[in-house]
Each structure stands twice: as structure tokens, then as C-alpha cells.
Protein backbone atom coordinates (compact mmCIF):
# COMPACT_ATOMS: atom_id res chain seq x y z
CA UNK A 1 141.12 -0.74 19.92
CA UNK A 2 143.89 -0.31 22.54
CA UNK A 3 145.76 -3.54 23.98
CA UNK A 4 144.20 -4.02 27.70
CA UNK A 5 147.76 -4.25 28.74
CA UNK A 6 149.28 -1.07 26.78
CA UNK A 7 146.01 0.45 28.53
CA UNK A 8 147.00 -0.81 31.89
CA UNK A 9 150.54 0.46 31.73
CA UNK A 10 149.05 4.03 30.28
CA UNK A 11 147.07 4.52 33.28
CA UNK A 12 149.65 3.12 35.90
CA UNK A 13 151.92 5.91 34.16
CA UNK A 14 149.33 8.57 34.70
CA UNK A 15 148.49 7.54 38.15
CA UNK A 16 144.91 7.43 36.90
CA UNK A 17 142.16 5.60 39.17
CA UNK A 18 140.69 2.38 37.30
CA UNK A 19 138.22 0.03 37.42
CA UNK A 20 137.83 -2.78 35.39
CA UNK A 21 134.45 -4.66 34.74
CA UNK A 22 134.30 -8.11 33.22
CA UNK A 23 131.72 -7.02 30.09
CA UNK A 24 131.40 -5.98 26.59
CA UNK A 25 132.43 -3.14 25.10
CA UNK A 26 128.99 -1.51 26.25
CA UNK A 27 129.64 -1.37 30.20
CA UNK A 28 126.91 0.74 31.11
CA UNK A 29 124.28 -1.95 29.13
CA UNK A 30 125.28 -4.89 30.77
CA UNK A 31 126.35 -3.31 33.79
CA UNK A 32 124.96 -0.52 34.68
CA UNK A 33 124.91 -0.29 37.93
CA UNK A 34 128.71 -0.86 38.26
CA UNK A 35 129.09 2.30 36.06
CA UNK A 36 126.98 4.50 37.72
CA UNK A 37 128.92 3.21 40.95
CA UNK A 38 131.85 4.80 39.58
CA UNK A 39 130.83 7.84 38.46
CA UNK A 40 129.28 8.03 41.64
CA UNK A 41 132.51 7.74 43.32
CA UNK A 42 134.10 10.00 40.59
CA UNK A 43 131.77 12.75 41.78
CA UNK A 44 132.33 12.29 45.26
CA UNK A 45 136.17 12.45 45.13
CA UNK A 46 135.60 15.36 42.90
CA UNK A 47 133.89 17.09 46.05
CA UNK A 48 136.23 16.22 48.43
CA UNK A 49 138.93 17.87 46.08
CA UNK A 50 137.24 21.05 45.33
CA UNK A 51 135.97 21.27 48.99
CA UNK A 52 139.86 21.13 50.47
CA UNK A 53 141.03 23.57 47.85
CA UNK A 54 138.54 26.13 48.79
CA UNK A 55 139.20 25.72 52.31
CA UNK A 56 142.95 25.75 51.82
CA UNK A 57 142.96 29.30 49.72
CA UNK A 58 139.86 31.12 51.34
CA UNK A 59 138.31 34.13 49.31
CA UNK A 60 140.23 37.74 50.57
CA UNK A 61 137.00 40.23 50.62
């Protein structure tokens, strides 16, 4: 198991997104509607991202 803090400074360095959930090690059992919130939002940004790109570098017939 990782040190929360060696974690932390891990994803600072990779500019990753994070959320943290007060729980056990099993998130999505004691919380799952926290982690479906934030795959949710994963999705969404995911969207966004592809939607921009495809408008930024449309198809040449």
C-alpha cells in the first residue's frame, strides 16, 4: 500500500484530478454514490475533450 502522502505528491506531479473520500479501502461499497459521481464527471470531461479536438481538426473529405 502506497503512503497517502507519497500518493498525494505523485498526483500533484502528474497534474492528475483527485478526489479523496473518507472510507475503506472499498470506496464504491461504502460509498457508492460518491464514486459513481466521479466517474460521472470523468466521463463528462472526457466529452468535452474529445468534442473540442474534433472541432479543432475537422475531417478533410
Amino acid at each position: 500500500m502506497l503512503n497517502p502522502d507519497l500518493a498525494r505528491f505523485m498526483y500533484a506531479r502528474s497534474n492528475a484530478t483527485v478526489v479523496e473520500i473518507e472510507a475503506s479501502h472499498v470506496p464504491h461499497l461504502s460509498h457508492p454514490q460518491a464514486v459513481a459521481d466521479v466517474i460521472s464527471a470523468a466521463v463528462d470531461r472526457r466529452a468535452i475533450s474529445n468534442e473540442t479536438r474534433h472541432h479543432a481538426h475537422p475531417k478533410v473529405p
